[in-house]
C-alpha atoms as a PDB file:
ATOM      1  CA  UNK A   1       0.000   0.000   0.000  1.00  0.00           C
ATOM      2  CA  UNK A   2       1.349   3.231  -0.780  1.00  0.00           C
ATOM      3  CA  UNK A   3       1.371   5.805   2.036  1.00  0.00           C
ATOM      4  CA  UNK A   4       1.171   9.102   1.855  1.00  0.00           C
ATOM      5  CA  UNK A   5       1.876  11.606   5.252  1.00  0.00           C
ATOM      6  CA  UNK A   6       0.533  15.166   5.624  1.00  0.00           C
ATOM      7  CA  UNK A   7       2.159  16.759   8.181  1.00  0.00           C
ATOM      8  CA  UNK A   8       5.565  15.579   9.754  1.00  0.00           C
ATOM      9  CA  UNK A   9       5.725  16.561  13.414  1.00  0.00           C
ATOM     10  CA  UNK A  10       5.901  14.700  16.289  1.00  0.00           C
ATOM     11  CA  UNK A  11       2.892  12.153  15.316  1.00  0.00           C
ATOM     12  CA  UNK A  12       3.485  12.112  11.620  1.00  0.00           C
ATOM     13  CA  UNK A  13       7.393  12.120  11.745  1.00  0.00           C
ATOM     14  CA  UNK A  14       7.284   8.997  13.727  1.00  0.00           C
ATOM     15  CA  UNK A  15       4.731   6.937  11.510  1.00  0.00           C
ATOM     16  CA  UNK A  16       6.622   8.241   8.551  1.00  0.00           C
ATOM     17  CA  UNK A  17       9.613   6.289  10.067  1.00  0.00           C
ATOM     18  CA  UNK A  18       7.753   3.379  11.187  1.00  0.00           C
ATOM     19  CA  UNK A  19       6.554   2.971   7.951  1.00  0.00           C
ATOM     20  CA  UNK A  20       9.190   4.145   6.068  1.00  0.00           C
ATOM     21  CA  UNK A  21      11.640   1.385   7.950  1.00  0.00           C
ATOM     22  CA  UNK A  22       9.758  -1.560   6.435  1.00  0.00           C
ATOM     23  CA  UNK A  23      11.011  -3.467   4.141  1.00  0.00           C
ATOM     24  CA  UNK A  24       8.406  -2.982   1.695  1.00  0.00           C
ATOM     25  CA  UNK A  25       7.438   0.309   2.881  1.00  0.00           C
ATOM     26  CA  UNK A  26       5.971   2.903   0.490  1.00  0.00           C
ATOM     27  CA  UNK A  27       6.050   6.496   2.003  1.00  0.00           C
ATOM     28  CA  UNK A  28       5.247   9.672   0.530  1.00  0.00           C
ATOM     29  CA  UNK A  29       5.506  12.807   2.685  1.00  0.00           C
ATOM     30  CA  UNK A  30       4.491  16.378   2.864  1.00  0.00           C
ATOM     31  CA  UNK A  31       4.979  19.237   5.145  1.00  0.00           C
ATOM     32  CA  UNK A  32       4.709  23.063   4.743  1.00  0.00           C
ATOM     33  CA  UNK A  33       8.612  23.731   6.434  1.00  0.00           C
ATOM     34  CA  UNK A  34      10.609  21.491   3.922  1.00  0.00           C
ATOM     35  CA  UNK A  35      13.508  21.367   5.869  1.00  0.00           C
ATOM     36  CA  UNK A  36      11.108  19.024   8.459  1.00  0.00           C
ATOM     37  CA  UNK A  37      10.794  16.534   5.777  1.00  0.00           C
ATOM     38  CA  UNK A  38      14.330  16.429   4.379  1.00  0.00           C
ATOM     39  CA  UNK A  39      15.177  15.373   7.734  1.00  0.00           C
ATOM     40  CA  UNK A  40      13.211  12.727   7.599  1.00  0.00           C
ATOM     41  CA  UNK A  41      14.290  11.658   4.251  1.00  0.00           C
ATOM     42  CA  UNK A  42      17.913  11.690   5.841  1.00  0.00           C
ATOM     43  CA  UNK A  43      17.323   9.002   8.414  1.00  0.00           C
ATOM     44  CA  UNK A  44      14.974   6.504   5.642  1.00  0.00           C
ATOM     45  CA  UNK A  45      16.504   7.508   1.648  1.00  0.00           C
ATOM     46  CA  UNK A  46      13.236   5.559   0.611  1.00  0.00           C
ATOM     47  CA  UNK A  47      10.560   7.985   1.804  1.00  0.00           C
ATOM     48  CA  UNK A  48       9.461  10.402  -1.141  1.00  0.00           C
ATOM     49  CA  UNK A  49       8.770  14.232  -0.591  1.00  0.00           C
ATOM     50  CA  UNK A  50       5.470  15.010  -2.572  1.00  0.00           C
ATOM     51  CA  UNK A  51       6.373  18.080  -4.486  1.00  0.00           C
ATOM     52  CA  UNK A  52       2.493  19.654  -3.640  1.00  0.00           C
ATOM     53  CA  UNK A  53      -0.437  18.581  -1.885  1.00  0.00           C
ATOM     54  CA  UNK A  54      -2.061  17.106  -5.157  1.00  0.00           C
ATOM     55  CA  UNK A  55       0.875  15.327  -6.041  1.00  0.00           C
ATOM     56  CA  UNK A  56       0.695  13.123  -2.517  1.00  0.00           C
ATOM     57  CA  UNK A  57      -2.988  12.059  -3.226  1.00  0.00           C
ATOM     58  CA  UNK A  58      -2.098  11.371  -6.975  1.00  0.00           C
ATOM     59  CA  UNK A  59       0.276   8.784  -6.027  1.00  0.00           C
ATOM     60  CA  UNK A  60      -0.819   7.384  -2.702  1.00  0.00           C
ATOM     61  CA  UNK A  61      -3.783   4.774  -1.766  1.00  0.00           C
ATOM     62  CA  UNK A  62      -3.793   5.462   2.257  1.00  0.00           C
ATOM     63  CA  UNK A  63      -3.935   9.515   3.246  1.00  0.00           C
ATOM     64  CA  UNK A  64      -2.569   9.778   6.818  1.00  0.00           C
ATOM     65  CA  UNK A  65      -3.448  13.454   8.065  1.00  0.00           C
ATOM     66  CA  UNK A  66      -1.494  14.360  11.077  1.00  0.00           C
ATOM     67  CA  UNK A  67      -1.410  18.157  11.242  1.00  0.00           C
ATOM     68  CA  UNK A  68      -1.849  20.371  13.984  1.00  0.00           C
ATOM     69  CA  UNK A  69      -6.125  20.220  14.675  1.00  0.00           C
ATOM     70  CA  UNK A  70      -5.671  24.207  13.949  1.00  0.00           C
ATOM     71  CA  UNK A  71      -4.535  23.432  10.074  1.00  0.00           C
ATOM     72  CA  UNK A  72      -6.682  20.521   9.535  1.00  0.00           C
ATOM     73  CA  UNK A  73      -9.846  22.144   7.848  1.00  0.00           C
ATOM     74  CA  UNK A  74      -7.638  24.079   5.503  1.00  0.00           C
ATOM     75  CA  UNK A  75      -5.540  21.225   4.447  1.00  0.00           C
ATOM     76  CA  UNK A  76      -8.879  18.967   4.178  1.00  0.00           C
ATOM     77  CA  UNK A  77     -10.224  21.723   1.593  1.00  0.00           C
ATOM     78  CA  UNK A  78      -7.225  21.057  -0.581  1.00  0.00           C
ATOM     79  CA  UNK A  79      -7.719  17.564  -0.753  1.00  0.00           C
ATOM     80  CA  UNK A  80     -11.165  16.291   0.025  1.00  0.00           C
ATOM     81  CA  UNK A  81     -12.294  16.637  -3.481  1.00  0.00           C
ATOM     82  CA  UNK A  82      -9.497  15.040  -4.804  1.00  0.00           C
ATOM     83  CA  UNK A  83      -9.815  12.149  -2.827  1.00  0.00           C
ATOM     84  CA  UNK A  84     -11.600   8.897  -4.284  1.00  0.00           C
ATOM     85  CA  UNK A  85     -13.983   6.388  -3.329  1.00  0.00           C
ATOM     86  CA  UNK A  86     -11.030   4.132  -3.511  1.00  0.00           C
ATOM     87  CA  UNK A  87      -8.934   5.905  -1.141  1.00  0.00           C
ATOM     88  CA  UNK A  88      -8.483   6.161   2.709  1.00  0.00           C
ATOM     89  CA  UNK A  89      -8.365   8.893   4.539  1.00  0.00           C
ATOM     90  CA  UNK A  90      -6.645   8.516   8.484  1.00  0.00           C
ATOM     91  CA  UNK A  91      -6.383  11.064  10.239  1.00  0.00           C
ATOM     92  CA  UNK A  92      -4.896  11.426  14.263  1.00  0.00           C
ATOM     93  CA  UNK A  93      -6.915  14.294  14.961  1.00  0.00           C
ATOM     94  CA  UNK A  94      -8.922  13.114  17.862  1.00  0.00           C
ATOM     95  CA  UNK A  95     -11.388  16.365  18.579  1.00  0.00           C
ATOM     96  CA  UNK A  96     -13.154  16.519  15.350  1.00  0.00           C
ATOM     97  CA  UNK A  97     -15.905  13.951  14.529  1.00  0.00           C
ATOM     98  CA  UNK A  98     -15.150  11.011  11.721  1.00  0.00           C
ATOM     99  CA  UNK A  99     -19.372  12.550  10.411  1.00  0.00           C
ATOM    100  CA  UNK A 100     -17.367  15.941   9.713  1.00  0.00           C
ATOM    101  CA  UNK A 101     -14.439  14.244   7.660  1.00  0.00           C
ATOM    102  CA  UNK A 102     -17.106  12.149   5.992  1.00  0.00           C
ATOM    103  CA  UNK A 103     -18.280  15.686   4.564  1.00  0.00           C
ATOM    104  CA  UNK A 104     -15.344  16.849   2.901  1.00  0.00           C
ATOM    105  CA  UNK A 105     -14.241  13.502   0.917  1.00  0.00           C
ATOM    106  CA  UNK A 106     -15.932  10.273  -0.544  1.00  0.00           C
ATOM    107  CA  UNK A 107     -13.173   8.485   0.182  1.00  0.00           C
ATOM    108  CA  UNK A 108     -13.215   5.967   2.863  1.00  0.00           C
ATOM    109  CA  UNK A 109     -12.125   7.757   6.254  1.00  0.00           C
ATOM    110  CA  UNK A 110     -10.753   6.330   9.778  1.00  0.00           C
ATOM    111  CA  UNK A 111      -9.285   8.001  12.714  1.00  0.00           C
ATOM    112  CA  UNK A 112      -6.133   6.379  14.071  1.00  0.00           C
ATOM    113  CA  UNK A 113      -4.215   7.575  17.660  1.00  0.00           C
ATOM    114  CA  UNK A 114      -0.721   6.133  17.446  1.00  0.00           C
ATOM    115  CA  UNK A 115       1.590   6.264  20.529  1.00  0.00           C
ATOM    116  CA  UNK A 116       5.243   6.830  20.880  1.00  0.00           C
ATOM    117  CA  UNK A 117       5.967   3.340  21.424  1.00  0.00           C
ATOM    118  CA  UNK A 118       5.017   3.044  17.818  1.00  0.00           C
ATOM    119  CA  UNK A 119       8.675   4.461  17.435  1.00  0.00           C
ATOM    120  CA  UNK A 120       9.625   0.469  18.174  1.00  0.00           C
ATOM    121  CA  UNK A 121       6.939  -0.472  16.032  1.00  0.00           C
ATOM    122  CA  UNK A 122       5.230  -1.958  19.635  1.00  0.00           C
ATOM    123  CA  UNK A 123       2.564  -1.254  21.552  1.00  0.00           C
ATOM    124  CA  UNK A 124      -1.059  -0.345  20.901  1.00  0.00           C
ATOM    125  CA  UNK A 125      -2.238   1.471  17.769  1.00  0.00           C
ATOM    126  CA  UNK A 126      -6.253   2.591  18.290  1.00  0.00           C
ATOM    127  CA  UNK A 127      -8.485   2.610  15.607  1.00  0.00           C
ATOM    128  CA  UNK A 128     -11.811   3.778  14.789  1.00  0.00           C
ATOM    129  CA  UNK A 129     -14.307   3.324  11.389  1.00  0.00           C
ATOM    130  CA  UNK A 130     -16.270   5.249   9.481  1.00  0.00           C
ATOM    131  CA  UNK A 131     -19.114   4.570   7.805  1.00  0.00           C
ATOM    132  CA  UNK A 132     -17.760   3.527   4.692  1.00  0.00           C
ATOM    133  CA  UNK A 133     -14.871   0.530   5.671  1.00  0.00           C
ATOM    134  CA  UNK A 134     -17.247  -2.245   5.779  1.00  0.00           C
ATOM    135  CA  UNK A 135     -15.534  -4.914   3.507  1.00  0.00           C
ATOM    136  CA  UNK A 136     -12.280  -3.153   4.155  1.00  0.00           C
ATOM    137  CA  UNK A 137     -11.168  -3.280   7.402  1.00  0.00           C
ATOM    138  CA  UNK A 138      -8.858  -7.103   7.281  1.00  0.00           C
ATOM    139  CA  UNK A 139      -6.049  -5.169   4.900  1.00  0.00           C
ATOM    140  CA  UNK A 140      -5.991  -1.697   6.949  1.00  0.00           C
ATOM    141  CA  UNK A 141      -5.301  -3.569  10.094  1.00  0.00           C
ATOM    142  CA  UNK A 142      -2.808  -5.933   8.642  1.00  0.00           C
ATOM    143  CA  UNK A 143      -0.957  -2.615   7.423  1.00  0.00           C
ATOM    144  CA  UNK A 144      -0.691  -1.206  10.928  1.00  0.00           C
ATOM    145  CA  UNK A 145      -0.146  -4.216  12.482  1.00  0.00           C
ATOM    146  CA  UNK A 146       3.190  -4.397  11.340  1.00  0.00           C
ATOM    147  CA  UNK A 147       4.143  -1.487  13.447  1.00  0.00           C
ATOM    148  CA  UNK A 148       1.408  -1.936  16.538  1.00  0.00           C
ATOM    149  CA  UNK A 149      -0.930  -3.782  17.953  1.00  0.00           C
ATOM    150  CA  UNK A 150      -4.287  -2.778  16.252  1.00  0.00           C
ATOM    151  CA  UNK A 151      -7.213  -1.967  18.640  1.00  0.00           C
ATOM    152  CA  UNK A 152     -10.197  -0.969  17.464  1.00  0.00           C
ATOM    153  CA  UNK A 153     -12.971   0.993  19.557  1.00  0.00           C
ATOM    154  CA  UNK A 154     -15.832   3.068  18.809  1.00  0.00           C
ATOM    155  CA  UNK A 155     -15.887   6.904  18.714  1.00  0.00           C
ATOM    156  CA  UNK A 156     -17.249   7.458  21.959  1.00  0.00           C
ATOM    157  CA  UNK A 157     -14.404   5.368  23.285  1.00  0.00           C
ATOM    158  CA  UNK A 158     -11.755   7.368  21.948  1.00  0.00           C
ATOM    159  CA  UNK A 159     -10.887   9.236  24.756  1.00  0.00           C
ATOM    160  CA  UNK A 160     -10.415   7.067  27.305  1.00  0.00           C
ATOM    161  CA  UNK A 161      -8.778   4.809  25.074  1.00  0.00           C
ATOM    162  CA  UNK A 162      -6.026   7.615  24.172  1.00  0.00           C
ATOM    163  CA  UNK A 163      -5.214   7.491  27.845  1.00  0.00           C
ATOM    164  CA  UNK A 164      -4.303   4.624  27.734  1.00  0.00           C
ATOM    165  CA  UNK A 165      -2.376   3.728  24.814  1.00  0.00           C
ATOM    166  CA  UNK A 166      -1.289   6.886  23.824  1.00  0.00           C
ATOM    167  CA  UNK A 167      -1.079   8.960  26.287  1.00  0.00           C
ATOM    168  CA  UNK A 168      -0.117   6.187  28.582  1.00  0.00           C
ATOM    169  CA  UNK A 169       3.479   5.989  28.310  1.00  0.00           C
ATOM    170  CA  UNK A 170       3.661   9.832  29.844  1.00  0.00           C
ATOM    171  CA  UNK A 171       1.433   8.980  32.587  1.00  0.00           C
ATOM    172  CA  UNK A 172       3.599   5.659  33.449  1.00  0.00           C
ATOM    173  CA  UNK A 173       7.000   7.647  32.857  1.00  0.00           C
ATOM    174  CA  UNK A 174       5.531  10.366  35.184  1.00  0.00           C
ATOM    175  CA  UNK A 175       4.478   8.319  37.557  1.00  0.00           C
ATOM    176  CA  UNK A 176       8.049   5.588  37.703  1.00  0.00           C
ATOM    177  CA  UNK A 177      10.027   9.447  37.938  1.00  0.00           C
ATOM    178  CA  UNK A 178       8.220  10.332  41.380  1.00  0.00           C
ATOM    179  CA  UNK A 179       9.018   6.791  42.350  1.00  0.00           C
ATOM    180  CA  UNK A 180      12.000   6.691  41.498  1.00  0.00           C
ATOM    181  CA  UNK A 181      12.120  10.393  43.649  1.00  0.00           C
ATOM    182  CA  UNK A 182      10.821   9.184  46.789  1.00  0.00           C
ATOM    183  CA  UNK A 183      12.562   5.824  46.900  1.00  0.00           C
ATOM    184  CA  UNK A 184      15.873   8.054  46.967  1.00  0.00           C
ATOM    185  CA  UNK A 185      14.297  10.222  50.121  1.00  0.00           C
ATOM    186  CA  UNK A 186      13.825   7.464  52.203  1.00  0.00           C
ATOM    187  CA  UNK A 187      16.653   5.002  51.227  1.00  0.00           C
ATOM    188  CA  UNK A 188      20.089   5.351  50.465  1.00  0.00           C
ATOM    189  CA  UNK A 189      20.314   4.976  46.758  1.00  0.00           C
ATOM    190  CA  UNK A 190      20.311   7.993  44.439  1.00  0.00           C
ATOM    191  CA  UNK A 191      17.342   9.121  42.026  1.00  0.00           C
ATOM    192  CA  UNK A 192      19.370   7.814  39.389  1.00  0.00           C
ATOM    193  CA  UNK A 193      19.993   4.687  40.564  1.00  0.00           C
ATOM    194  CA  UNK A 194      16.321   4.133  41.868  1.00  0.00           C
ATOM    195  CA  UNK A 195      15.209   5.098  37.886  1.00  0.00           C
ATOM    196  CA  UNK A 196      17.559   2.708  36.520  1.00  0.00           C
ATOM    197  CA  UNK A 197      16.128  -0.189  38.597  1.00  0.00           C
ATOM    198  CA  UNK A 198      12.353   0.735  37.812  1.00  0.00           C
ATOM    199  CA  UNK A 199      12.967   1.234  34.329  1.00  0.00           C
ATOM    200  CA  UNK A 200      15.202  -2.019  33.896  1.00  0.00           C
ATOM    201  CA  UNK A 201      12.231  -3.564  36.051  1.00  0.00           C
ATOM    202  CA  UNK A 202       9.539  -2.418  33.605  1.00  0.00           C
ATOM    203  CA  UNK A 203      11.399  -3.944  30.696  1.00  0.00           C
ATOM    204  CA  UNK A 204      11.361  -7.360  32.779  1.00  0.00           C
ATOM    205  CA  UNK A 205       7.859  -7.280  33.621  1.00  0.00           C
ATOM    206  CA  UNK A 206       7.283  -6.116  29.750  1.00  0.00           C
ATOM    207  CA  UNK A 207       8.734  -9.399  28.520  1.00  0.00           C
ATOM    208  CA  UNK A 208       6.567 -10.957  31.139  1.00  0.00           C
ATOM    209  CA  UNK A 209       3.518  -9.732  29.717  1.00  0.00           C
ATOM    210  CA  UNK A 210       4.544 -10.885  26.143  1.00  0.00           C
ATOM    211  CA  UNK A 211       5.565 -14.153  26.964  1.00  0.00           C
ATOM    212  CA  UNK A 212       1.178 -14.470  28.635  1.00  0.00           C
ATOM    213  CA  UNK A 213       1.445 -13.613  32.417  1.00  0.00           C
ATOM    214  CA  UNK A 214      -1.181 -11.595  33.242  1.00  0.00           C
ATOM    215  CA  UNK A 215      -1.506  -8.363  35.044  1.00  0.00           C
ATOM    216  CA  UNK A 216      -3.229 -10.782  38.170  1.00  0.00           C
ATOM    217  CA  UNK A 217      -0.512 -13.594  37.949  1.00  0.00           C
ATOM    218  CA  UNK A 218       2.316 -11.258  38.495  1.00  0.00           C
ATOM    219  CA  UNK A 219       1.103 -10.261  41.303  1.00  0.00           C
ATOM    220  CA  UNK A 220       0.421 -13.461  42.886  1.00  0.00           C
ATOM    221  CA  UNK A 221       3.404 -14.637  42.721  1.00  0.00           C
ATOM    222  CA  UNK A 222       4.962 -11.802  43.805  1.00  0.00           C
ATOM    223  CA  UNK A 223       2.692 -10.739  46.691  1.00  0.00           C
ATOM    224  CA  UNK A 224       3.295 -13.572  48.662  1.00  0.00           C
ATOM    225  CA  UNK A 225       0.147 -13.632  52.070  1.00  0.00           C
ATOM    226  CA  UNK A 226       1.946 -11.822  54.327  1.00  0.00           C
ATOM    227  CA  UNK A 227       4.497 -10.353  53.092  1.00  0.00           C
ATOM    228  CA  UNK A 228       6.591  -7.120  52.472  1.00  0.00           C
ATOM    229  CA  UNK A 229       4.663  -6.945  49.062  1.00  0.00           C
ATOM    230  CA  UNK A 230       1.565  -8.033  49.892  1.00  0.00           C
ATOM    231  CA  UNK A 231       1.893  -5.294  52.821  1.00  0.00           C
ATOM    232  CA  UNK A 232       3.038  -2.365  50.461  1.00  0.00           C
ATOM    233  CA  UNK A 233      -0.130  -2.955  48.170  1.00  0.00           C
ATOM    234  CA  UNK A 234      -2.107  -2.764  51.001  1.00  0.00           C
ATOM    235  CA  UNK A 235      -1.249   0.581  52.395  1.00  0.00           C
ATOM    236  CA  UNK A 236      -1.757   2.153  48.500  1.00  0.00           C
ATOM    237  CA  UNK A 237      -5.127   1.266  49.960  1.00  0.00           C
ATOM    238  CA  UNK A 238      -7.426   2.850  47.049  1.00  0.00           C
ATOM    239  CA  UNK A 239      -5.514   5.817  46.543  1.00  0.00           C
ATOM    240  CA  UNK A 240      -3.927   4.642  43.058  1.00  0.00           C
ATOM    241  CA  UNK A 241      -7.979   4.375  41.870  1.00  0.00           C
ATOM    242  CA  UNK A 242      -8.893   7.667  42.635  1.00  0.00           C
ATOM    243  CA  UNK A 243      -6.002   8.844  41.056  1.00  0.00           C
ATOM    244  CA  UNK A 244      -6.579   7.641  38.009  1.00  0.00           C
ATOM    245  CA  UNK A 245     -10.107   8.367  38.301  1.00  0.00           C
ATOM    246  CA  UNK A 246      -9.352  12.192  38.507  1.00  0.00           C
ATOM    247  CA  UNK A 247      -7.146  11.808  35.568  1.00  0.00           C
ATOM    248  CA  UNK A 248      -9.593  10.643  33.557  1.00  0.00           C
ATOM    249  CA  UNK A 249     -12.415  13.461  34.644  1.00  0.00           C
ATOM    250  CA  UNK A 250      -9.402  16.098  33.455  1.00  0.00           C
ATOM    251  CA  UNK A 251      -8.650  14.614  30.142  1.00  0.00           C
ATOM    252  CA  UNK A 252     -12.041  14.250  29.260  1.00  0.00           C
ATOM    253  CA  UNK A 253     -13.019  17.575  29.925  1.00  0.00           C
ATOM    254  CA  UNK A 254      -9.955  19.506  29.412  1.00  0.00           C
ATOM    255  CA  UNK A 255      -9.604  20.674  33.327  1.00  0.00           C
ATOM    256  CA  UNK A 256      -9.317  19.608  36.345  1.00  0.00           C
ATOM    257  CA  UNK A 257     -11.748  18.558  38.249  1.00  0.00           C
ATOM    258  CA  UNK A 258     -13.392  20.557  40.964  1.00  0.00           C
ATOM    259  CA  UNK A 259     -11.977  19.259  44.490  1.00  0.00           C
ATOM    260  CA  UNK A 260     -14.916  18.304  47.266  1.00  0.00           C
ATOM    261  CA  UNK A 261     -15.263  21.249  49.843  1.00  0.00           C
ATOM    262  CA  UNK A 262     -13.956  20.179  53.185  1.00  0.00           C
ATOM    263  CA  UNK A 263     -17.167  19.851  55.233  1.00  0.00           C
ATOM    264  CA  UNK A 264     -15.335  20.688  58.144  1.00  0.00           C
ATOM    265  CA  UNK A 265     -14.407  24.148  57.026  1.00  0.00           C
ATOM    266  CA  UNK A 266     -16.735  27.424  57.071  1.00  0.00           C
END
């Protein structure tokens, strides 16, 4: 299939690469600041700069638009009436309805939120349908499947979905960083040394996961009844939950959520 990326920041820089690394791999890219996509070019030779906008959707079956959401509508005028029944359009641009892309193009159109891990051609890639994939779907997965994990949800799943597979990786970074910080308060190791443990420790649990423990079985047979492990989880308590549950509530709405007044205070 060949590929064609509009847009080569962060999001479209790294599929460009994923793709572009393949052995087979068919990529045709475009961005406004040319110097962006030479320097792309430089690290695959194989990945073609379209010379124009029309030029990438002349030559390419799959459309993968990953501009900034600001740009989007602009760029979509361009090419939407270029764009075939045969054709896909993908776009990562979560905020704006698959029903409003449908407008612009009769080409076939899909969202798709990639994550960095993608940059390994691992992890979880999500996906989401439009109205017009039925019958297509089996080859579009197989494509992305060579650099993810394809999961597919519906639109009104997207969000929490991107929490977890895309914008996961931050969260778990984030969170293994003030680990690794408080370990070093209350032990004698240094922050650097308590991050180099964690992270080496993710990696082993990683390769856990892929060789079919589950999330459960690890930790049964590391929280041994009665034990130092079994007697850390239990002062986390439910504290980790409502964590998570408030980050959540503020990705979904784009705020923070509004703390409980103290009852005990006038």
């Amino acid at each position: 299939m060949r590929i064609g990326i509009i847009g080569t920041g962060v999001i479209g820089g790294m599929l460009a690469r994923a793709f572009g690394r393949l052995p087979d791999g068919q990529v045709t890219i475009f961005n406004r600041s040319v110097h962006k996509a030479e320097a792309i070019q430089r690290e695959c030779s194989r990945i073609r700069i379209a010379d124009s906008l029309p030029d990438l959707i002349a030559t390419c079956d799959l459309i993968l638009l990953c501009t900034r959401p600001a740009d989007a509508m602009d760029v979509m005028k361009e090419i939407g009436p270029r764009l075939q029944p045969c054709q896909t359009l993908a776009t990562t641009i979560s905020q704006v309805p698959i029903s409003v892309w449908e407008q612009q193009t009769t080409a076939r159109v899909a969202k798709v939120i990639p994550s960095v891990t993608q940059n390994v051609q691992s992890g979880v890639v999500l996906i989401c349908y439009g109205s017009r994939f039925e019958g297509y779907q089996e080859p579009f997965e197989a494509l992305f499947g060579r650099i993810a994990t394809p999961f597919i949800v519906d639109e009104e799943q997207l969000r929490i979905s991107s929490d977890l597979a895309s914008c996961g990786p931050a969260f778990l970074a984030h969170i293994l960083t003030q680990w690794s910080i408080a370990a070093s308060r209350v032990g004698d190791l240094s922050q650097a040394e308590c991050e180099y443990i964690l992270s080496h420790m993710l990696i082993g649990v990683g390769e856990l996961l892929k060789s079919g423990y589950a999330l459960s079985e690890i930790i049964r047979r590391v929280a041994i009844p009665g034990g130092i492990t079994q007697l850390g989880l239990e002062s986390l308590g439910n504290d980790v939950q409502e964590v998570f549950v408030r980050l959540h509530q503020t990705t979904s709405t784009g705020h923070p959520p509004k703390m409980a007044a103290n009852s005990g205070n006038s």
